[in-house]
Protein backbone atom coordinates (compact mmCIF):
# COMPACT_ATOMS: atom_id res chain seq x y z
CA UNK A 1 128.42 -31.92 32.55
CA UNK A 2 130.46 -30.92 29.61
CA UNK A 3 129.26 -28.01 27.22
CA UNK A 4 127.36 -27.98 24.31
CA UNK A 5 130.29 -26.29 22.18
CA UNK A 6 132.72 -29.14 23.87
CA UNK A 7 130.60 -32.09 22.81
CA UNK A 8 129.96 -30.74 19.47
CA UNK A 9 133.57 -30.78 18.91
CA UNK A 10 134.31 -33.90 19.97
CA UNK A 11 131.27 -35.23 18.05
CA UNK A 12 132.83 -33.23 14.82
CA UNK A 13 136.03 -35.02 15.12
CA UNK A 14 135.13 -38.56 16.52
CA UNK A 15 132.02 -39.08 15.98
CA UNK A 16 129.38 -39.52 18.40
CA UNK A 17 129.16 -42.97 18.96
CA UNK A 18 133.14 -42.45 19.72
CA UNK A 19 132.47 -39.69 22.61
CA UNK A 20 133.11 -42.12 25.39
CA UNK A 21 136.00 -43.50 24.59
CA UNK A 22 137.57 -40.23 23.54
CA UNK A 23 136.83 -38.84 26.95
CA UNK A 24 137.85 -41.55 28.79
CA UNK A 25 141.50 -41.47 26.77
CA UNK A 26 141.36 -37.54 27.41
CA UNK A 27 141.09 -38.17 31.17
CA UNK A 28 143.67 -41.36 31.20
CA UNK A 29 146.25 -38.76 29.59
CA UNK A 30 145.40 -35.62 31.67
CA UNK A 31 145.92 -37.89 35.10
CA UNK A 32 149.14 -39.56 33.53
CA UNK A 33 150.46 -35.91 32.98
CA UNK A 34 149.67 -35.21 37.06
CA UNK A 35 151.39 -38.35 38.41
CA UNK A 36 154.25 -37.39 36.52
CA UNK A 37 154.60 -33.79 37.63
CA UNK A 38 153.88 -35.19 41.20
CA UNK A 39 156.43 -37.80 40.62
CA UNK A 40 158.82 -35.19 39.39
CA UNK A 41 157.75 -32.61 42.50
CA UNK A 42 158.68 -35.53 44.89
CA UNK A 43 162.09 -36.52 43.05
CA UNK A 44 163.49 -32.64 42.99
CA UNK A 45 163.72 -32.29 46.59
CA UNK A 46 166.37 -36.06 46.61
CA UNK A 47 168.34 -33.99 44.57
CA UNK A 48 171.65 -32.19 46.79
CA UNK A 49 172.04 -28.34 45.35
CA UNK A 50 174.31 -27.92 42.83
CA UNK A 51 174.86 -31.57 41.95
CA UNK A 52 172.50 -31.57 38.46
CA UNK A 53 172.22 -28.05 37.42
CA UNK A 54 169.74 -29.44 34.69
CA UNK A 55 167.55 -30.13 38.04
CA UNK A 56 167.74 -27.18 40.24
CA UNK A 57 164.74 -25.71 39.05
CA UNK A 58 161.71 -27.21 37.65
CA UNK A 59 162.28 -24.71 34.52
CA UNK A 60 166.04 -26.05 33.84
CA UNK A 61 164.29 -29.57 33.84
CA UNK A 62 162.14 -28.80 31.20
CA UNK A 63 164.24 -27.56 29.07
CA UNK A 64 167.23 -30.36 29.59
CA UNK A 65 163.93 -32.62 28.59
CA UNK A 66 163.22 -30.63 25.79
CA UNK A 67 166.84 -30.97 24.58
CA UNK A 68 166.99 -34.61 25.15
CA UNK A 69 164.17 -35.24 23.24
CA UNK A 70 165.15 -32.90 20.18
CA UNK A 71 168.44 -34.92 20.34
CA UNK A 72 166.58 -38.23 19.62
CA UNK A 73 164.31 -36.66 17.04
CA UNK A 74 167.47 -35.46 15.40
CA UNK A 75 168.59 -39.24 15.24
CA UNK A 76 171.73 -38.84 17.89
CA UNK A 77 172.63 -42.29 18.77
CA UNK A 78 173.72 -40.96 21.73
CA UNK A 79 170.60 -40.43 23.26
CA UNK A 80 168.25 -42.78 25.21
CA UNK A 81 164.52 -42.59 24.72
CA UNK A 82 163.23 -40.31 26.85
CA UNK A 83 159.08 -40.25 27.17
């Protein structure tokens, strides 16, 4: 069940013969976004202390992403793509 105000949103900026397929791409994203933070929760732990500071926390990890990924944006050949 999904709210009136929800629907009528989606129906606003899709369409409503588009609703299903939206949803279904909503949901695709939202679970790839949980396999990757459980990925990441089970990588963290392989990690010794100390050995990537950009790793010790889940925080620091972030934001070493973050700065990756502003890096490439920036156009530093340096930097591998980073999704």
């Amino acid at each position: 069940m999904l709210s009136r105000d929800l629907l009528q949103e989606i129906d606003s900026r899709v369409g409503q013969r588009k609703r299903s397929e939206f949803i279904q791409e909503a949901i695709e994203e939202k679970l790839g976004r949980l396999r990757r933070v459980e990925a990441f929760e089970r990588v963290v732990g392989l990690v010794a202390d100390g050995d990537v500071p950009e790793w010790e926390t889940r925080e620091s990890t972030a934001e070493w992403l973050r700065a990756l990924r502003q890096d490439r944006e920036d156009g530093n050949p340096d930097v591998a793509a980073i999704s």
